[in-house]
Protein backbone atom coordinates (compact mmCIF):
# COMPACT_ATOMS: atom_id res chain seq x y z
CA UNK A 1 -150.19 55.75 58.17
CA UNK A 2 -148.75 52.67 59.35
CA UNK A 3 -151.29 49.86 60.20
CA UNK A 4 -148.84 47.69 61.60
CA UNK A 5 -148.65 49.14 64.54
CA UNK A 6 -152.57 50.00 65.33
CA UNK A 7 -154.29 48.49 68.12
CA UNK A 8 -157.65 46.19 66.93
CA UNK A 9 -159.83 48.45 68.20
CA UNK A 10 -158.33 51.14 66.07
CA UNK A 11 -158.25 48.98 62.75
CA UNK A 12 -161.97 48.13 64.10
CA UNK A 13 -162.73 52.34 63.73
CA UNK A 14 -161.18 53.12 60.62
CA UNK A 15 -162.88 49.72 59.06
CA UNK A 16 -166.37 51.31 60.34
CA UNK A 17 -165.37 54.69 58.88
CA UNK A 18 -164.61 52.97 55.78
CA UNK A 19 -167.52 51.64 55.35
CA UNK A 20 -169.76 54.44 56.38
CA UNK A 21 -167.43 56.00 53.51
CA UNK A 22 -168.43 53.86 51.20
CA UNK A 23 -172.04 53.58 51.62
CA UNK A 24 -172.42 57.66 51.72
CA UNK A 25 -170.63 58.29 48.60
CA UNK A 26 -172.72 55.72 46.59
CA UNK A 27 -176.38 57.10 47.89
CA UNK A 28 -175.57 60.54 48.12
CA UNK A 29 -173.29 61.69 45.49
CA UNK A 30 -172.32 65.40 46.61
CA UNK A 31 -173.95 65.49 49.98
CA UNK A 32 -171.47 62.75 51.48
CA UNK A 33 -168.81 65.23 52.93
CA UNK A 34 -171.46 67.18 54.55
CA UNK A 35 -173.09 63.69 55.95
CA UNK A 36 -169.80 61.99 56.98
CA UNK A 37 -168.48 65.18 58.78
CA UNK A 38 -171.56 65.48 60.69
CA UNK A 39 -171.36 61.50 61.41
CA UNK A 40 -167.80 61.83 61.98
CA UNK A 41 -167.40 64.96 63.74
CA UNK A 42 -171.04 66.16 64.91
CA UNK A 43 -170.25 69.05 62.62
CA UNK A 44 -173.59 70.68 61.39
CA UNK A 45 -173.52 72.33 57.77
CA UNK A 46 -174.83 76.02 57.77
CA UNK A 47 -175.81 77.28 54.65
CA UNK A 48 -177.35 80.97 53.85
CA UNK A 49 -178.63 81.83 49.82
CA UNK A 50 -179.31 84.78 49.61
CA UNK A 51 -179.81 87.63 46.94
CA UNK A 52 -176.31 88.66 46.00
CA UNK A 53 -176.98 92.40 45.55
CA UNK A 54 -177.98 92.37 49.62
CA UNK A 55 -175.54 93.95 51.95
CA UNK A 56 -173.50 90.74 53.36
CA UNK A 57 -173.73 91.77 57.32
CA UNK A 58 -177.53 92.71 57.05
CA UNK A 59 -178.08 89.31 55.67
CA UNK A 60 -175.08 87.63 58.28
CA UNK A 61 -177.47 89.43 61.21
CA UNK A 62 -181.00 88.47 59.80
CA UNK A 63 -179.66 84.47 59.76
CA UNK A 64 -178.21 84.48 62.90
CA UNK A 65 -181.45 85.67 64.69
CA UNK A 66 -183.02 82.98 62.21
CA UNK A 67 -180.66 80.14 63.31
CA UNK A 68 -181.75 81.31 67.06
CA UNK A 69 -184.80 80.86 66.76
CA UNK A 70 -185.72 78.08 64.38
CA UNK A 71 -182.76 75.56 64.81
CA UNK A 72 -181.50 77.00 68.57
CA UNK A 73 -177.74 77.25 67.84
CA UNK A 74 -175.88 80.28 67.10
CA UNK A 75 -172.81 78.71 64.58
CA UNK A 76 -169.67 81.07 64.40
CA UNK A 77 -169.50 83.14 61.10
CA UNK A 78 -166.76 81.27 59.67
CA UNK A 79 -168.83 77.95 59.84
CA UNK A 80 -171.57 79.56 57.74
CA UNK A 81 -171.22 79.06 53.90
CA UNK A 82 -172.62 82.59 52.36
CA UNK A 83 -173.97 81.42 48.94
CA UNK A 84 -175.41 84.39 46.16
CA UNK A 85 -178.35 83.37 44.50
CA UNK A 86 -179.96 85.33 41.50
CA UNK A 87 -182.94 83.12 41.40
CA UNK A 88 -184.30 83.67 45.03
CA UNK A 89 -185.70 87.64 43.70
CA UNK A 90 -184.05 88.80 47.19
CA UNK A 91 -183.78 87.81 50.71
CA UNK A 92 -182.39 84.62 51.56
CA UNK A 93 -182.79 81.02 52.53
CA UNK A 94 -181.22 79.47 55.38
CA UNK A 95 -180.01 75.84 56.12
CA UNK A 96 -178.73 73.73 59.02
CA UNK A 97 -177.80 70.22 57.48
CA UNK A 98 -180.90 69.18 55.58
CA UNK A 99 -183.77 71.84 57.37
CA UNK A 100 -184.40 74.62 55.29
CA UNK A 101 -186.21 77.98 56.57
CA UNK A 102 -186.97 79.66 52.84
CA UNK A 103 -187.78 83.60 53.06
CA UNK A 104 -187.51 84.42 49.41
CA UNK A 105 -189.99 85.92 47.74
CA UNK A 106 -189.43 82.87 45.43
CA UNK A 107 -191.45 81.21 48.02
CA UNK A 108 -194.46 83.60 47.71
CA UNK A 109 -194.72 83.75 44.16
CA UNK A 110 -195.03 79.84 43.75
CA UNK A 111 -197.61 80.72 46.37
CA UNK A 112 -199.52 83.14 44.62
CA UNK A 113 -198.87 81.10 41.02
CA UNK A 114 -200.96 78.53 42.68
């Protein structure tokens, strides 16, 4: 990139961007890609965990009705990060940038532990 030949106002963006850069990557160690694209971009992260020994599209259809109606967006499959989890003793927990909806039965035994 040659900075020479920017305009101020564009030096003025990339100095903001640098700095938001900066700051994210010191308080939020992994998180600051996800936090800068959405800052940079208004790109939202979608996440699904789910119980890797569930059938993929059964679990692709159950978190799209899921991002319907608890966030109100319906992100493209290729935006949604499919992540197997052993720990969550089957079905799945969904994210949209930092909200959660958890349907494991994880969730219910802490419950019932209680």
């Amino acid at each position: 990139m040659d900075f020479w030949n920017l305009k101020k106002e564009e030096i003025k963006g990339l100095l903001k961007d640098l700095k938001s850069y900066s700051n994210l990557t010191k308080k939020l160690w992994y998180r600051w890609k996800r936090v800068f694209d959405k800052i940079k971009n208004d790109k939202s992260y979608f996440l699904v965990e789910y119980y890797p020994y569930a059938d993929v599209e059964y679990v692709f259809t159950k978190s799209m009705d899921i991002y319907k109606r608890f966030f109100d967006c319906s992100p493209a499959r290729q935006d949604i990060v499919f992540s197997p989890k052993k720990s969550l003793l089957w079905w799945m927990k969904v994210y949209m940038d930092d909200n959660m909806v958890d349907l494991s039965f994880e969730k219910v035994e802490k419950t019932l532990k209680k």
